[in-house]
N, C-alpha and C. Protein backbone atom coordinates (compact mmCIF):
# COMPACT_ATOMS: atom_id res chain seq x y z
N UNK A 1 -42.71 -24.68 56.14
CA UNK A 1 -41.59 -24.78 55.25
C UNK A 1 -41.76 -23.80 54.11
N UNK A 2 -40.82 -23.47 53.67
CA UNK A 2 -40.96 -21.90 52.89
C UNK A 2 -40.23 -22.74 51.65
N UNK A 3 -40.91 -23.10 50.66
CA UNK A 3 -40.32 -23.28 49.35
C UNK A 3 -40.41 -21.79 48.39
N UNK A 4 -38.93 -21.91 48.24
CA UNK A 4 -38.69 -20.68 47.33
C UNK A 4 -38.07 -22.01 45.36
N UNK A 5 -39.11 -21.07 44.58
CA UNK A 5 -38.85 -21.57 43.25
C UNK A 5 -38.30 -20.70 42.40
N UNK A 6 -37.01 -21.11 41.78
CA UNK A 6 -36.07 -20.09 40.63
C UNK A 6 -36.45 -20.65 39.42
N UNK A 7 -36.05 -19.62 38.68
CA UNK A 7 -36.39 -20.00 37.51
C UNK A 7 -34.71 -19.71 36.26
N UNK A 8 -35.02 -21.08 36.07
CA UNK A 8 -32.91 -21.10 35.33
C UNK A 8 -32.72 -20.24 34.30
N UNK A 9 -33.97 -20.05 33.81
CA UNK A 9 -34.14 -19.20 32.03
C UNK A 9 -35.09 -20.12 31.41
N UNK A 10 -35.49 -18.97 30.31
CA UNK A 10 -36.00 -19.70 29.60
C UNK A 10 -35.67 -20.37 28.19
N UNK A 11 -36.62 -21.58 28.26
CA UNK A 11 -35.92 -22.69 26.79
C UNK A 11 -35.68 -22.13 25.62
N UNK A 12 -36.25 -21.12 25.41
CA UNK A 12 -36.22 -20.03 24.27
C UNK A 12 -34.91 -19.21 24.08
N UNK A 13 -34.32 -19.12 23.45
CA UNK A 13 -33.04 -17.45 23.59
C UNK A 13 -34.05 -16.66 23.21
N UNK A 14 -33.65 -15.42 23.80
CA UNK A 14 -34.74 -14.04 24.27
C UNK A 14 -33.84 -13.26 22.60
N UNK A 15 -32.59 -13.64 22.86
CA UNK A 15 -31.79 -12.67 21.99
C UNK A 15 -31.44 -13.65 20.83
N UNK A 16 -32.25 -13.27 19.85
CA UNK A 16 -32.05 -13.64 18.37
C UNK A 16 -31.14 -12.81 17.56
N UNK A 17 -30.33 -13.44 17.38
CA UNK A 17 -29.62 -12.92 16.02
C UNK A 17 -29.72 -12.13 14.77
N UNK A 18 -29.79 -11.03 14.49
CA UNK A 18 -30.60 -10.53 13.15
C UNK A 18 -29.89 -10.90 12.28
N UNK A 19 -30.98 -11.04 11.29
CA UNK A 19 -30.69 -11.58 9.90
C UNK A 19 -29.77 -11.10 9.12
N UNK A 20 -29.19 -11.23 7.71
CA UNK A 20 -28.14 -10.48 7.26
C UNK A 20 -28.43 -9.47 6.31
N UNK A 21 -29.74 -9.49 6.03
CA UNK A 21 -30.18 -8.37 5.37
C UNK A 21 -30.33 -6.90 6.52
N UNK A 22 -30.75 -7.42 7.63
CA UNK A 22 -30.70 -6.74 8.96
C UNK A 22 -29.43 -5.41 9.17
N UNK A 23 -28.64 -6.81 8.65
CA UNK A 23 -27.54 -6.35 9.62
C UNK A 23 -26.74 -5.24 8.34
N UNK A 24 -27.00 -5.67 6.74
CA UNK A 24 -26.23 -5.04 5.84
C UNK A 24 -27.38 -3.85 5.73
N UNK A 25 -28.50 -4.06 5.63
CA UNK A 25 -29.16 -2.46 5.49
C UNK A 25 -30.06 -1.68 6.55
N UNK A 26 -28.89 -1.34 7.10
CA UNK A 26 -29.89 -0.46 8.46
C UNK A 26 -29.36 1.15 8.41
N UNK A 27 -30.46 1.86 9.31
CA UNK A 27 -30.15 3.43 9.34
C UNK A 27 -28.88 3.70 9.62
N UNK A 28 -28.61 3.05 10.26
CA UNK A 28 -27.11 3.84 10.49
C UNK A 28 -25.91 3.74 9.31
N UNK A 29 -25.77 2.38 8.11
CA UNK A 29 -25.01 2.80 7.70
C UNK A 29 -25.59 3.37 6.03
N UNK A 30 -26.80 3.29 6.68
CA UNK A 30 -27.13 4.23 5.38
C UNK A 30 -26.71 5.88 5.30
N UNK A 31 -27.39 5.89 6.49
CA UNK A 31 -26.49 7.73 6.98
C UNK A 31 -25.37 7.98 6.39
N UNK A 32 -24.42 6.55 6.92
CA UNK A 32 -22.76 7.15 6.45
C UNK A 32 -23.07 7.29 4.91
N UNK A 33 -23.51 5.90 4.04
CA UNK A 33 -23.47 6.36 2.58
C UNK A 33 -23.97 7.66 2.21
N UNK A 34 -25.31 8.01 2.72
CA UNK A 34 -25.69 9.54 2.29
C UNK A 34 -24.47 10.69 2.55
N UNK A 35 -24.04 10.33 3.47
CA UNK A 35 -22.89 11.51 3.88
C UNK A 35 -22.02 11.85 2.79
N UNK A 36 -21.71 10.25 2.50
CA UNK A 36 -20.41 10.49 1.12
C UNK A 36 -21.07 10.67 -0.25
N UNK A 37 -22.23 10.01 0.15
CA UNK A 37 -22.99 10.04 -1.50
C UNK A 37 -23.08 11.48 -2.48
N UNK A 38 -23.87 11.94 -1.33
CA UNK A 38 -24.96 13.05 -1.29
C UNK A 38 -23.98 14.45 -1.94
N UNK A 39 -22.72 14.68 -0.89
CA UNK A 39 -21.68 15.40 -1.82
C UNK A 39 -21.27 15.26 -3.31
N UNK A 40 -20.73 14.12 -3.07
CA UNK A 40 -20.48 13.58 -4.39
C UNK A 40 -21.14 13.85 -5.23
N UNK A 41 -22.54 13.64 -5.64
CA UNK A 41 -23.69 13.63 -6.14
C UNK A 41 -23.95 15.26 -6.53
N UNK A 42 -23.69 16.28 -5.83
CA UNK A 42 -23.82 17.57 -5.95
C UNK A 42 -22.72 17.84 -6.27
N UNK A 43 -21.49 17.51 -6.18
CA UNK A 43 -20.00 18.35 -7.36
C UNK A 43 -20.49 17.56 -8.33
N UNK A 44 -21.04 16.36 -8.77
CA UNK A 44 -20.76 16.08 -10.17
C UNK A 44 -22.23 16.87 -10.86
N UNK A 45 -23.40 17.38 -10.05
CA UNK A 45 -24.38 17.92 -10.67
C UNK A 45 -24.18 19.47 -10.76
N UNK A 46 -22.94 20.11 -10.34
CA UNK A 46 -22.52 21.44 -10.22
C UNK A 46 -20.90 21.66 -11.45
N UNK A 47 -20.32 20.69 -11.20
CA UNK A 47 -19.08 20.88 -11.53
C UNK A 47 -19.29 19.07 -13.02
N UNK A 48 -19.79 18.77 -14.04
CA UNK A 48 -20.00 17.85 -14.76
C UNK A 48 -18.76 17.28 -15.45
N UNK A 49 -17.96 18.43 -15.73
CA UNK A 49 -16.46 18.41 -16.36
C UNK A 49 -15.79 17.74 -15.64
N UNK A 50 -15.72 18.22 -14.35
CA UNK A 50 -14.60 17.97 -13.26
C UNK A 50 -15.03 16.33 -12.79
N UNK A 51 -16.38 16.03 -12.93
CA UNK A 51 -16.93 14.61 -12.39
C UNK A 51 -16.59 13.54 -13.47
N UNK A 52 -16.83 14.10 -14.87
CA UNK A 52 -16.07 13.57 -15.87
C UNK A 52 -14.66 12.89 -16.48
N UNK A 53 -13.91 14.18 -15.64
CA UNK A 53 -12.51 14.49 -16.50
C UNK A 53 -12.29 14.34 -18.29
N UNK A 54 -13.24 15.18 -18.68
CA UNK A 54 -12.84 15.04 -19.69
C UNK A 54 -12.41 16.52 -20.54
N UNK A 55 -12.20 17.47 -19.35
CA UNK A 55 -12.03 18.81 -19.91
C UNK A 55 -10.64 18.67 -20.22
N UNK A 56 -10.37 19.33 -21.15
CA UNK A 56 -8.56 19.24 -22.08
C UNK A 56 -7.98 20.57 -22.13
N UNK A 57 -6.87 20.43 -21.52
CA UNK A 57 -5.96 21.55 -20.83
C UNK A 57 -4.69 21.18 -21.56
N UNK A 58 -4.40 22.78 -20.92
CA UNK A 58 -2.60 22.98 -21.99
C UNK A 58 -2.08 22.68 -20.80
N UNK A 59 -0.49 22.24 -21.03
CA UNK A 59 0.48 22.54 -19.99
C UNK A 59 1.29 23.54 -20.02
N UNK A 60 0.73 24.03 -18.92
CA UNK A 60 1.54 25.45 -18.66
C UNK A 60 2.91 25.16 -18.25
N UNK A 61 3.24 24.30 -17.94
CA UNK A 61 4.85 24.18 -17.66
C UNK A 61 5.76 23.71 -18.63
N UNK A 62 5.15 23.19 -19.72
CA UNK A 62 5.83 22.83 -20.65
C UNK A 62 6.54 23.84 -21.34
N UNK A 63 6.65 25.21 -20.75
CA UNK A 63 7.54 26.22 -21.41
C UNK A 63 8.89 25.88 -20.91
N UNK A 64 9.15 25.71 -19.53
CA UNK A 64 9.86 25.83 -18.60
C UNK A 64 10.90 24.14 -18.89
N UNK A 65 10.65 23.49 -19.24
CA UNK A 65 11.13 22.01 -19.21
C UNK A 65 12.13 22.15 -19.88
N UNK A 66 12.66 23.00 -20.31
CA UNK A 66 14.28 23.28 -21.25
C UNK A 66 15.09 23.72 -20.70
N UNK A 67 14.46 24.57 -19.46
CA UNK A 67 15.08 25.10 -18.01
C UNK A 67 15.24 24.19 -17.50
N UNK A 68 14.26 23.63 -16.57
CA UNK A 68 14.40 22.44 -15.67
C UNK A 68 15.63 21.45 -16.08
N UNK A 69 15.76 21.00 -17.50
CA UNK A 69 16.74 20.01 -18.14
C UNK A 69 18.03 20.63 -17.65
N UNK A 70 17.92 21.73 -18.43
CA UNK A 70 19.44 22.50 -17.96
C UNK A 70 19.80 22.79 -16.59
N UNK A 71 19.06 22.54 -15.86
CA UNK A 71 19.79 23.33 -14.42
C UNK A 71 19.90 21.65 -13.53
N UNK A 72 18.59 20.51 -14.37
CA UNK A 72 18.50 19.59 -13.15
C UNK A 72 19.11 18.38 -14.06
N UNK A 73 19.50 18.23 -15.46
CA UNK A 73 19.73 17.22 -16.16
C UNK A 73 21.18 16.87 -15.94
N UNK A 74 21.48 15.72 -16.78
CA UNK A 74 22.43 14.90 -16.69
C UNK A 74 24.04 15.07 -16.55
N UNK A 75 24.00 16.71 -17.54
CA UNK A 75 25.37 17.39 -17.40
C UNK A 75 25.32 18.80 -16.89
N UNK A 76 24.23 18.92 -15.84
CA UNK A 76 24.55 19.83 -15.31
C UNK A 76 24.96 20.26 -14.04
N UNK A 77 25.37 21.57 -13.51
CA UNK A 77 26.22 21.52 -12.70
C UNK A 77 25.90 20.94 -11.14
N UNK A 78 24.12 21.22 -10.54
CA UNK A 78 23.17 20.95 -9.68
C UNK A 78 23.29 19.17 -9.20
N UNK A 79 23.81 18.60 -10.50
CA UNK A 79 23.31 17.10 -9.94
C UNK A 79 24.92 16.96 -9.80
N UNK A 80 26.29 17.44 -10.06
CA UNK A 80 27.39 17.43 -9.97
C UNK A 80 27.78 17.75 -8.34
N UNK A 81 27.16 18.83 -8.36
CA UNK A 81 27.36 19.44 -6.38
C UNK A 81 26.48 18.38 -5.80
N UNK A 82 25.31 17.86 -5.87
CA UNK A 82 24.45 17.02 -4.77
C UNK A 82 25.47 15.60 -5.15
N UNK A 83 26.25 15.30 -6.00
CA UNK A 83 26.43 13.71 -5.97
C UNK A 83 27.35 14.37 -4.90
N UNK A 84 28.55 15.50 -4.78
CA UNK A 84 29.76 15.40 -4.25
C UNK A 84 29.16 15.75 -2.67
N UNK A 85 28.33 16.54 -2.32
CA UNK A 85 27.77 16.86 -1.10
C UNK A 85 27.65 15.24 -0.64
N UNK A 86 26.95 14.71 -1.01
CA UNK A 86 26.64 13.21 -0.80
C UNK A 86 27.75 12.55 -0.67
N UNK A 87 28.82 12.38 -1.05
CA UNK A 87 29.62 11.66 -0.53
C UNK A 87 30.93 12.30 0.02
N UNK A 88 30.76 13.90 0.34
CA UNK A 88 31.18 14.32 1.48
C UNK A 88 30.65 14.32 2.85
N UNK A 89 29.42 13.96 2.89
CA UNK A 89 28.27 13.53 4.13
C UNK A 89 28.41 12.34 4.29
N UNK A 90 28.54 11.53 3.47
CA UNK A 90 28.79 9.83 3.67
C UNK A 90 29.83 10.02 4.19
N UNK A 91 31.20 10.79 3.87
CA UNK A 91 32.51 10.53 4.26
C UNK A 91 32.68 10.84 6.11
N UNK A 92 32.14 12.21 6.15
CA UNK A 92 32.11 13.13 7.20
C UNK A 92 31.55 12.03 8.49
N UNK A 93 29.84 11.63 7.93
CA UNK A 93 29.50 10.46 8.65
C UNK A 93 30.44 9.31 9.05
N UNK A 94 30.81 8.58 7.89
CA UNK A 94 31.70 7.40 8.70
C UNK A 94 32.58 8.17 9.68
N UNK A 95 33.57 8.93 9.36
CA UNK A 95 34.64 9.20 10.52
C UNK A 95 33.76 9.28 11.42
N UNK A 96 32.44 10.14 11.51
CA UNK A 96 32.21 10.65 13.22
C UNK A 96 31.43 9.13 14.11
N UNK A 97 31.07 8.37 12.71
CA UNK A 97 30.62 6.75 13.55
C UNK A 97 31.38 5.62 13.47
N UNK A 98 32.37 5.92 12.46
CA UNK A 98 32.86 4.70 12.15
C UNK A 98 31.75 3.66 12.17
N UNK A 99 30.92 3.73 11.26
CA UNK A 99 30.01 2.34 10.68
C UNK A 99 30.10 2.84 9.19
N UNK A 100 30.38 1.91 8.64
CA UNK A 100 29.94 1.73 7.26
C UNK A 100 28.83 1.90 6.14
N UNK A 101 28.04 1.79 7.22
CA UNK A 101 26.39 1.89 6.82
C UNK A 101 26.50 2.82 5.92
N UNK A 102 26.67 3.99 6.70
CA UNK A 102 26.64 5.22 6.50
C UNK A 102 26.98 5.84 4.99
N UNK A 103 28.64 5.20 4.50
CA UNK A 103 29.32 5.44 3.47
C UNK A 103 28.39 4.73 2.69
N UNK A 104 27.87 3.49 2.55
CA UNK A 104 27.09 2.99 1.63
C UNK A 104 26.10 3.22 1.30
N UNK A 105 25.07 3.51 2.84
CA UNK A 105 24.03 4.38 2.15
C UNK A 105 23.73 5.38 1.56
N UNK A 106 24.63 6.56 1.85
CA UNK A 106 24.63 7.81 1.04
C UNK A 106 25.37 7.10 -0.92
N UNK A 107 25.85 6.50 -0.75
CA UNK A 107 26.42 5.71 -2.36
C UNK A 107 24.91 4.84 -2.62
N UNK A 108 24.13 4.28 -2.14
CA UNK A 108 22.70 3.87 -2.19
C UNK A 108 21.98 5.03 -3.26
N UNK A 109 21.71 5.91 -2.08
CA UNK A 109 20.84 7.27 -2.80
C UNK A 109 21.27 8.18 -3.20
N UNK A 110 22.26 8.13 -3.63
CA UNK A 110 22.80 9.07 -4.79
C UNK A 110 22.81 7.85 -5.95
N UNK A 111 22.53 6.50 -6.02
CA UNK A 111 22.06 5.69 -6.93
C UNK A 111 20.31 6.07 -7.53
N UNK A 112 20.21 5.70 -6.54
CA UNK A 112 18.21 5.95 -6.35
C UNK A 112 18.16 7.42 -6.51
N UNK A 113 18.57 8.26 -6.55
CA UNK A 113 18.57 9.68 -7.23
C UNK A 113 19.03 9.67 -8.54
N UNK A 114 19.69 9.45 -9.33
CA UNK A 114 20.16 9.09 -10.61
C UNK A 114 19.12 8.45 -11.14
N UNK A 115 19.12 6.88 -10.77
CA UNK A 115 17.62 6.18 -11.54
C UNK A 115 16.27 6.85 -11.91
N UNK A 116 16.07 7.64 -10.50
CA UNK A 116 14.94 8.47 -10.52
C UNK A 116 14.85 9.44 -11.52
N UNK A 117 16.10 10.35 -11.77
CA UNK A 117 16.33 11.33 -12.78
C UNK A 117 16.25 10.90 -13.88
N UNK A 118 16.80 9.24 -14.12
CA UNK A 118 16.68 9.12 -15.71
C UNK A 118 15.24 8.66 -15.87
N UNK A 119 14.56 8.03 -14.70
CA UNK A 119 12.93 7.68 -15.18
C UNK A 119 11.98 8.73 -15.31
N UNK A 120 12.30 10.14 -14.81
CA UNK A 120 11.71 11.06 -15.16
C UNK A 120 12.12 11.85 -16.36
N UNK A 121 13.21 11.44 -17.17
CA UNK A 121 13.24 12.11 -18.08
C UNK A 121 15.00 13.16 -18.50
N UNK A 122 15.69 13.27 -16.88
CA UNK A 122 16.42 14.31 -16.94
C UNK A 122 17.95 13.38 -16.91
C-alpha cells in the first residue's frame, strides 16, 4: 500500500505584513523625494531671491493701462462691437437651430464678460 502524505500549509503565515514604518520609509519613495527635493534645494541655493520672493520689481506695464482702459473700458468702442457681434451670433444661431439656448447663452456671456471687465478694473 503506497501512502502518499500532503502537507495543507503551514500553521504559521510565511507572508507577514510589514510594519508601517516599513511601509512609509523605504528606498523607493525616498528616491521620488530626492528627485523633487534635490532640485529644489539647488534653485533655492543658486537663485536665493527667486526661492524667497522677496526681490521688488517695477511694473512695466503700468505705462500702458491708460491704453488698455481706452481701447478695452467701459465706453469704448471694442466692448460696443463684441456686445453687438454677440448678439448677432446669438441671433444668427437661433434661426439656424431654432433652440433658445443659444439666444440666452450668448446674453449669459456677454453678462460674464461685463462682470469680468468691471472686476478687473475696466
Amino acid at each position: 500500500m503506497n501512502a502518499v502524505l500532503s502537507v495543507q500549509g503551514s500553521a504559521v503565515s510565511e507572508k507577514t505584513k510589514p510594519s508601517f514604518m516599513s511601509r512609509v520609509f523605504n528606498k523607493k519613495k525616498a528616491l521620488k523625494v530626492a528627485k523633487v527635493a534635490l532640485p529644489v534645494a539647488a534653485v533655492a541655493a543658486f537663485f536665493p531671491d527667486a526661492a524667497m520672493a522677496t526681490t521688488t520689481a517695477t511694473d512695466l506695464m503700468k505705462s500702458g493701462d491708460a491704453t488698455v482702459k481706452g481701447t478695452f473700458g467701459k465706453q469704448s468702442s471694442v466692448v460696443k462691437w463684441v456686445v453687438l457681434a454677440e448678439v448677432v451670433a446669438g441671433g444668427i444661431m437661433y434661426m439656424m437651430t431654432k433652440n433658445v439656448k443659444f439666444l440666452f447663452g450668448f446674453a449669459i456671456i456677454s453678462t460674464f464678460i461685463t462682470i469680468g471687465m468691471s472686476v478687473a478694473g475696466y
